[in-house]
Protein backbone atom coordinates (compact mmCIF):
# COMPACT_ATOMS: atom_id res chain seq x y z
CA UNK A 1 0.00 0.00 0.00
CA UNK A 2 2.90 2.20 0.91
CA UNK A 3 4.35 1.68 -2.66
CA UNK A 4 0.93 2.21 -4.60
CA UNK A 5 0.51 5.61 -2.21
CA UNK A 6 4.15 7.00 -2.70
CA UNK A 7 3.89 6.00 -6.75
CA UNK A 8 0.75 8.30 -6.87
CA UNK A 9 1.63 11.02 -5.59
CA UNK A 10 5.23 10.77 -7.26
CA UNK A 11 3.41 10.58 -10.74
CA UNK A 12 0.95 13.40 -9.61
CA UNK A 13 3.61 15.89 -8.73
CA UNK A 14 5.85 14.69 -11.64
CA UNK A 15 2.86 15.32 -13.86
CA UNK A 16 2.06 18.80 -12.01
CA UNK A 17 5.09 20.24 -12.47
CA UNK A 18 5.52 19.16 -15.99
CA UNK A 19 2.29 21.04 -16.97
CA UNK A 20 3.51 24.02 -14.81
CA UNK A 21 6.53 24.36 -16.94
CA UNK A 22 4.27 24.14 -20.29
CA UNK A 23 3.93 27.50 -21.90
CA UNK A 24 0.03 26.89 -22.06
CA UNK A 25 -1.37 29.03 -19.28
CA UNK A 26 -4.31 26.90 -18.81
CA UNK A 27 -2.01 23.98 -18.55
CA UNK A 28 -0.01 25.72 -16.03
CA UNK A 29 -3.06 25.98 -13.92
CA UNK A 30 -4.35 22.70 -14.04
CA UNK A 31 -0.27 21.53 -13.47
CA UNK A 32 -0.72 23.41 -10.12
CA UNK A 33 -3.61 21.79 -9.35
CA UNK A 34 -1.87 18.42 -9.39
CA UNK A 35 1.07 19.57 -7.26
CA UNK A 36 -1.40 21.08 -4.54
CA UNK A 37 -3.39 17.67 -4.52
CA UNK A 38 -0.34 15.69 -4.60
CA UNK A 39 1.24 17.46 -1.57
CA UNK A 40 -2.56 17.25 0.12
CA UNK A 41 -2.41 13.21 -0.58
CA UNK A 42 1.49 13.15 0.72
CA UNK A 43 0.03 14.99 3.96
CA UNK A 44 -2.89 13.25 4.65
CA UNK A 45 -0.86 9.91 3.67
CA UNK A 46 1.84 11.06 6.72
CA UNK A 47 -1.04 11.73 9.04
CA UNK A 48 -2.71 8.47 8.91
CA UNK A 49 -1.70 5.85 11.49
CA UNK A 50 -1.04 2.71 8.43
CA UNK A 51 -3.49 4.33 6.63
CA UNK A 52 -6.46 1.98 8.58
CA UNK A 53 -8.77 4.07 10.89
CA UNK A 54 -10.18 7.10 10.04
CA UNK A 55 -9.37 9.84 13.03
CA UNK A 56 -12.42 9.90 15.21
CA UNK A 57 -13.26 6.04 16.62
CA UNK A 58 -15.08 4.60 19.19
CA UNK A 59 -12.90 1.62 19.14
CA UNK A 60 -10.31 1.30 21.42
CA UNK A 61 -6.75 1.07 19.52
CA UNK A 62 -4.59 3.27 17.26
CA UNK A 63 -6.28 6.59 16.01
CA UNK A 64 -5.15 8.51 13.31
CA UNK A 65 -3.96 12.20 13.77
CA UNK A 66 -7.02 14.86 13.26
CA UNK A 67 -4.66 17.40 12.42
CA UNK A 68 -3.29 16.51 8.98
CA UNK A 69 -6.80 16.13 7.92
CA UNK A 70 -8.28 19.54 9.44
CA UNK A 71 -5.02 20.92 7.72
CA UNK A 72 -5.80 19.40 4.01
CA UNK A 73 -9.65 20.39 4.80
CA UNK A 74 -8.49 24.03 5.06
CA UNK A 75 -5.59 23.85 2.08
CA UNK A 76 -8.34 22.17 -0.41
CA UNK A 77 -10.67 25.56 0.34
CA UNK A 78 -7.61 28.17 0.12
CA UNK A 79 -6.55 26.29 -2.90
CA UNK A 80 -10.01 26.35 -4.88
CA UNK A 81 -10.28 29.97 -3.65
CA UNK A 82 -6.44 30.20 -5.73
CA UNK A 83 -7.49 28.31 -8.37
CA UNK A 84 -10.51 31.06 -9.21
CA UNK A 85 -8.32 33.31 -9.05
CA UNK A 86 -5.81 32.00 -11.16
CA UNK A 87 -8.37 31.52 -13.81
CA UNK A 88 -9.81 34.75 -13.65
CA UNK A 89 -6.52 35.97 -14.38
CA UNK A 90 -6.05 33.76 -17.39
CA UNK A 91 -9.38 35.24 -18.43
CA UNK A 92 -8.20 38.49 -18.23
CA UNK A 93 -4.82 37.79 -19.90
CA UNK A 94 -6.73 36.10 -22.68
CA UNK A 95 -8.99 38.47 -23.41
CA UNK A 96 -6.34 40.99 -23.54
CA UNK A 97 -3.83 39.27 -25.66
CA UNK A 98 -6.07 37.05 -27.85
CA UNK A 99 -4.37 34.06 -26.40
CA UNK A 100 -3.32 31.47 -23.90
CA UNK A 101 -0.08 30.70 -25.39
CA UNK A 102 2.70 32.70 -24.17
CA UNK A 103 5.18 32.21 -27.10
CA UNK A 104 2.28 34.32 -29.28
CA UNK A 105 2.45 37.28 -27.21
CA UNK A 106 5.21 39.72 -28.10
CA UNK A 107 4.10 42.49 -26.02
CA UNK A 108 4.97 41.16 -22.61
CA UNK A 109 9.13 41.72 -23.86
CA UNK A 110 10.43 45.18 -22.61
């Protein structure tokens, strides 16, 4: 399981931050997308006692850490709240320029 886990978010985050370095602004976005749900995964993966019971039981025994989870909870809002943003700034930037590809625009060179 720890294999499968550390493969995923390997290939997430290697996949992330090859669409980040695309010229393609909405690839960019959706490449940081990845990397913020990879590192969520990695986080929530290093928070969870074997990965077997959820945080809150009633049964008596090993109990995974709330925190990591509360802390994902509140990075998965702050990053959708990013992610609108980003996008409304690629709206803008299209609408400007006439594009999403940064090798067409010329007037961003001083």
């Amino acid at each position: 399981m720890e294999v499968l886990t550390a493969l995923s978010v390997g290939i997430m985050m290697a996949v992330g931050v090859y669409q980040i370095l695309r010229r393609n602004l909405i690839r960019s976005a959706i490449g940081l997308m990845l990397v913020a749900n990879a590192v969520n995964l990695f986080v929530i993966y290093c928070g969870a006692y074997r990965g077997d019971v959820p945080a809150y039981v009633d049964v008596a025994g090993a109990r995974s850490d709330p925190l990591p989870q509360a802390l994902v909870l509140t990075a998965i809002v702050i990053g959708m709240g990013g992610f609108a943003f980003v996008l409304a700034m690629i709206y803008v930037f299209c609408v400007r320029y006439g594009t999403g590809d940064m090798d067409k625009v010329d007037r961003l060179k001083h």
